[in-house]
N, C-alpha and C. Protein backbone atom coordinates (compact mmCIF):
# COMPACT_ATOMS: atom_id res chain seq x y z
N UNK A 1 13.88 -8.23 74.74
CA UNK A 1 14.58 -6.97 74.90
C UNK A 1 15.72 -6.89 73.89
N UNK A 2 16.33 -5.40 73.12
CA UNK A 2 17.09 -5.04 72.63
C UNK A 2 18.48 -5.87 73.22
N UNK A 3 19.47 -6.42 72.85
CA UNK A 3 20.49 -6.57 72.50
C UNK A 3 21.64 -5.53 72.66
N UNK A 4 21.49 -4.90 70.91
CA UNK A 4 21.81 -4.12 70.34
C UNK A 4 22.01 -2.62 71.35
N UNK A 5 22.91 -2.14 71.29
CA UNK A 5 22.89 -0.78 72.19
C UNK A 5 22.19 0.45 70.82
N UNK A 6 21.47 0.98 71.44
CA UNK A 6 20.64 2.24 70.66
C UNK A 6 20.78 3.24 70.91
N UNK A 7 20.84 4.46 70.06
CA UNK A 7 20.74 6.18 70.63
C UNK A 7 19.55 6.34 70.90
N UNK A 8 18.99 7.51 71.65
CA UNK A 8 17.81 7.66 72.03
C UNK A 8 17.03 8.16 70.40
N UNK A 9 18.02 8.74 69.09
CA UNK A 9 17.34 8.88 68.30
C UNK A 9 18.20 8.48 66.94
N UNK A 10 18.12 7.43 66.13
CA UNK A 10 18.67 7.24 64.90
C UNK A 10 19.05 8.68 64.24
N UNK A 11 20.13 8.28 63.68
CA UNK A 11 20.92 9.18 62.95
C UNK A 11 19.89 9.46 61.85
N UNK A 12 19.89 10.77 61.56
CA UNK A 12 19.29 11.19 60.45
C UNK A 12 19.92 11.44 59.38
N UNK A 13 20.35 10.63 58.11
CA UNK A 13 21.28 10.73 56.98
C UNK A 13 20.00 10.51 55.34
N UNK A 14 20.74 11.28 54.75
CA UNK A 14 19.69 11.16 53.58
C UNK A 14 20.00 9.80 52.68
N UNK A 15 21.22 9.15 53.09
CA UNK A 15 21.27 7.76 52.85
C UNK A 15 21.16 6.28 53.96
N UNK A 16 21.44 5.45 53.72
CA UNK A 16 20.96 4.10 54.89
C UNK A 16 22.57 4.04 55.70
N UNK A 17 22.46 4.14 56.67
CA UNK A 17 23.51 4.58 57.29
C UNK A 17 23.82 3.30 57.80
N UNK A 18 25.10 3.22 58.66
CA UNK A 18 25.40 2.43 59.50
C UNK A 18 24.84 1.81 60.40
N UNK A 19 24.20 2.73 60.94
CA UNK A 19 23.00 2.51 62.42
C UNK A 19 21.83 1.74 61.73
N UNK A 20 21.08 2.17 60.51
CA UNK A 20 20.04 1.62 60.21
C UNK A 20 20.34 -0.17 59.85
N UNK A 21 21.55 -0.23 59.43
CA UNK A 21 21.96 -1.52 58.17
C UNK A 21 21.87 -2.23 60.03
N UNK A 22 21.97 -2.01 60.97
CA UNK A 22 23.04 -2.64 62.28
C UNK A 22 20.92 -3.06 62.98
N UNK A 23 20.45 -1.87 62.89
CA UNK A 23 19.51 -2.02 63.76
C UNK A 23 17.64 -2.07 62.47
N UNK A 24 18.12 -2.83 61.37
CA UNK A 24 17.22 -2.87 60.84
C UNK A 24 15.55 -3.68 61.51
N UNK A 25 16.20 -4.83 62.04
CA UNK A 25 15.18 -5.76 62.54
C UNK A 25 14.59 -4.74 63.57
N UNK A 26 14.66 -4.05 64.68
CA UNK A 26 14.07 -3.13 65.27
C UNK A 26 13.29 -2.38 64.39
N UNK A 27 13.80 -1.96 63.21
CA UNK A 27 12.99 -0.95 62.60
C UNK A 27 11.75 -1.97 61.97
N UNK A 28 11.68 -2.93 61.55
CA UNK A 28 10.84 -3.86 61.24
C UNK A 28 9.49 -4.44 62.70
N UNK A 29 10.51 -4.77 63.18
CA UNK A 29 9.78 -4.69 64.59
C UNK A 29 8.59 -3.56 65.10
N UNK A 30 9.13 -2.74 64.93
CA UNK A 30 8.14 -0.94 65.35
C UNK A 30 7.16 -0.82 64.33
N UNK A 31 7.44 -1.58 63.19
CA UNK A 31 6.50 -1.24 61.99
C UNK A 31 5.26 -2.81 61.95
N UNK A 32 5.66 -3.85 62.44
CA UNK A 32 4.89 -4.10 62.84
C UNK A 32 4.07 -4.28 63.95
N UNK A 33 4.57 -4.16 64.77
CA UNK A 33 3.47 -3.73 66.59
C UNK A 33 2.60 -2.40 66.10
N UNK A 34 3.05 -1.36 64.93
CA UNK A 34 2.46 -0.27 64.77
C UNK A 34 0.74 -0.82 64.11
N UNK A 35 1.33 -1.65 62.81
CA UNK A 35 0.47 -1.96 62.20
C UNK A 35 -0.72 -3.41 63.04
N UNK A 36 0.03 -3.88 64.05
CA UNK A 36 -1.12 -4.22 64.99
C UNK A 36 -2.32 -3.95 65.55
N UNK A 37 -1.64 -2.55 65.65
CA UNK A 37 -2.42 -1.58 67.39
C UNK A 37 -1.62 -1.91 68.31
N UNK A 38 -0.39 -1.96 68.50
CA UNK A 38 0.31 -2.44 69.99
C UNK A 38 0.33 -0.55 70.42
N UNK A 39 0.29 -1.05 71.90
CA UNK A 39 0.56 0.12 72.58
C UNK A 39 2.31 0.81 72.39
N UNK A 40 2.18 1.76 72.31
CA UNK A 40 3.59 2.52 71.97
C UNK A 40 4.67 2.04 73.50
N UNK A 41 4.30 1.80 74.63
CA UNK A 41 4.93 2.10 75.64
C UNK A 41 5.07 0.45 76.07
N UNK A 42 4.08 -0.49 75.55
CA UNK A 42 4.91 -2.12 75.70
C UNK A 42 5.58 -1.91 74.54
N UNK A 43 5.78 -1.63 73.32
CA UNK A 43 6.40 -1.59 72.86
C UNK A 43 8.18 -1.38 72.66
N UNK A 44 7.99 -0.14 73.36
CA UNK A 44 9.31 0.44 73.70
C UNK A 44 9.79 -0.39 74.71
N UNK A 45 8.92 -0.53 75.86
CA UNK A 45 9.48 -1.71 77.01
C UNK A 45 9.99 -3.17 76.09
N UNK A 46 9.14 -3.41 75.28
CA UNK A 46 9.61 -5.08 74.86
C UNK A 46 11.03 -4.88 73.76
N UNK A 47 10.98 -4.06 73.05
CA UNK A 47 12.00 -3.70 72.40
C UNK A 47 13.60 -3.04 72.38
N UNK A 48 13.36 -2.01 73.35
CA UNK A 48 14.48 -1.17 73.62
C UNK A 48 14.66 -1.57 75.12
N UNK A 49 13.31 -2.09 75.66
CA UNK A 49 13.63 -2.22 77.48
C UNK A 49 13.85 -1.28 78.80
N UNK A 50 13.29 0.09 77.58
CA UNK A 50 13.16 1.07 78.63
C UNK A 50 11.38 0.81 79.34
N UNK A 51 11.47 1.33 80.58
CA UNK A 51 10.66 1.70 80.98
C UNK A 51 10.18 2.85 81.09
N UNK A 52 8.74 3.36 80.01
CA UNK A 52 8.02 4.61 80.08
C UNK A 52 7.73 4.86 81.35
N UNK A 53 7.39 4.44 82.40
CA UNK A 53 7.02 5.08 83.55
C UNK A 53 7.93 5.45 84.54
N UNK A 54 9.19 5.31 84.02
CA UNK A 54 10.05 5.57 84.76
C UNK A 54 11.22 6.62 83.80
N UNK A 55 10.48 6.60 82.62
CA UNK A 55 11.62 7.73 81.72
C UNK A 55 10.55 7.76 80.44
N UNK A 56 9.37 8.38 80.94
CA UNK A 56 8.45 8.68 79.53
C UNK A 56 9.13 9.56 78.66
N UNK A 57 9.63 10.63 78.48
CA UNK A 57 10.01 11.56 77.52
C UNK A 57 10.89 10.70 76.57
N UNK A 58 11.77 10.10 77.48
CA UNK A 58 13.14 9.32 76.60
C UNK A 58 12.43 8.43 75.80
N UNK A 59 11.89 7.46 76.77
CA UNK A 59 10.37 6.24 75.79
C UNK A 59 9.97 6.86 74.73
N UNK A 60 9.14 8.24 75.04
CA UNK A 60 8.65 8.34 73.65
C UNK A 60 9.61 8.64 72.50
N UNK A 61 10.34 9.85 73.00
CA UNK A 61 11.59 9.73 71.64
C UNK A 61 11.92 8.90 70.87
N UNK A 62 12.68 7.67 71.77
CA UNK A 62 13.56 6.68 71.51
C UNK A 62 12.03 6.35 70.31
N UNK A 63 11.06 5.32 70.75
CA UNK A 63 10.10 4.80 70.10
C UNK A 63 9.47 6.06 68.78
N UNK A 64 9.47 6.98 68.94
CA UNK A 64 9.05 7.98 67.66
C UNK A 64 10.05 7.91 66.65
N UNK A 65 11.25 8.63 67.84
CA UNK A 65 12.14 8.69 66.39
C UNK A 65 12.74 7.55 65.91
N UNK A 66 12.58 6.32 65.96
CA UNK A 66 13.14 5.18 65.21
C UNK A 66 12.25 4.72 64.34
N UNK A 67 10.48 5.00 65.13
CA UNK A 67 9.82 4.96 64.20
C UNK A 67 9.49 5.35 63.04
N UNK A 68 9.82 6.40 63.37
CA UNK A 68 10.33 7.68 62.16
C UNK A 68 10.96 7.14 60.90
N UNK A 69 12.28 6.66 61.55
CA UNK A 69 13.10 6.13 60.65
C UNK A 69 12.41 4.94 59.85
N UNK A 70 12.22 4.38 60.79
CA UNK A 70 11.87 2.91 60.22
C UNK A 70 10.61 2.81 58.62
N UNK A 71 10.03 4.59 58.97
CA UNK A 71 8.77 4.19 58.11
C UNK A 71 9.91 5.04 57.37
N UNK A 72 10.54 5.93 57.35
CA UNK A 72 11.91 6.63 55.69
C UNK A 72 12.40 5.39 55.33
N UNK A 73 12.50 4.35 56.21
CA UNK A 73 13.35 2.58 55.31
C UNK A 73 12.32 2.07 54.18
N UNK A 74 11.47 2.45 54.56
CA UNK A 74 9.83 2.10 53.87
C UNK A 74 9.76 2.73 52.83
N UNK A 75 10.04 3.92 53.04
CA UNK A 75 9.27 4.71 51.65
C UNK A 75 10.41 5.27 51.13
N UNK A 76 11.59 5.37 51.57
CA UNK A 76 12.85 5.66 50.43
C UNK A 76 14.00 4.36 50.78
N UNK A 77 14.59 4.28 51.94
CA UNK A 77 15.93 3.87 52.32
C UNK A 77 15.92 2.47 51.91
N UNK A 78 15.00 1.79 51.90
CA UNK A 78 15.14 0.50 51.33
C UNK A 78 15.50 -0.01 50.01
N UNK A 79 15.45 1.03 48.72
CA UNK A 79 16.00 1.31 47.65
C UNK A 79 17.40 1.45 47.67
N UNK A 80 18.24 1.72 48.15
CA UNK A 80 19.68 1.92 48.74
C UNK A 80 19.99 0.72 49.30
N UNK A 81 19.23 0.02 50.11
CA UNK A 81 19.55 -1.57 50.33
C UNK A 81 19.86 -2.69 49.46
N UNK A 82 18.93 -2.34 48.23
CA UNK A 82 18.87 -2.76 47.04
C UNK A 82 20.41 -2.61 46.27
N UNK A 83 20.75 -1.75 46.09
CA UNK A 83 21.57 -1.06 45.13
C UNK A 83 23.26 -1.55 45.63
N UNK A 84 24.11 -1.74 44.20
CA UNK A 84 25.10 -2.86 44.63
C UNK A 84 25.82 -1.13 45.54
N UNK A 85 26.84 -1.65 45.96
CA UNK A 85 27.72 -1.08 46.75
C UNK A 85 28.97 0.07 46.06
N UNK A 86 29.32 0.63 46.46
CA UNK A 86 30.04 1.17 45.27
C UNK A 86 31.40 1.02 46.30
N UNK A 87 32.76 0.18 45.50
CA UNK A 87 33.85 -0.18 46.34
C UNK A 87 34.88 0.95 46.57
């Protein structure tokens, strides 16, 4: 189970935000149970520790929209990880 305290939906910023740099390993996590076949709803249970059957709407959110994110770390935001810092 999550640790980390989570919003039900990552911040949406056109750069790698705070939230993402804090909760990257989750986003790694979702991307691979995805690329498994894991079910979306052990998922969310093993990860975030909600229970879908007792708060499906929130489950799916929470688990979409991070997934969401996690695949923008993929195909842009991880380039910005890269890149030195500007002080």
């Amino acid at each position: 189970m999550n640790k980390l305290r989570f919003r039900d939906q990552p911040p949406i910023t056109e750069r790698v935000n705070a939230y993402d740099e804090k909760h990257l390993a989750i986003y790694v996590r979702l991307l691979m149970a995805e690329e498994e076949g894991a079910d979306w709803r052990e998922v969310v249970h093993v990860i975030f520790g909600l229970d879908p059957a007792r708060e499906p709407d929130r489950a799916k959110t929470v688990h979409d929209s991070h997934l969401a994110r996690a695949r923008w770390m993929v195909e842009a935001g991880y380039q910005q990880l890269l890149q030195p810092r500007m002080q």
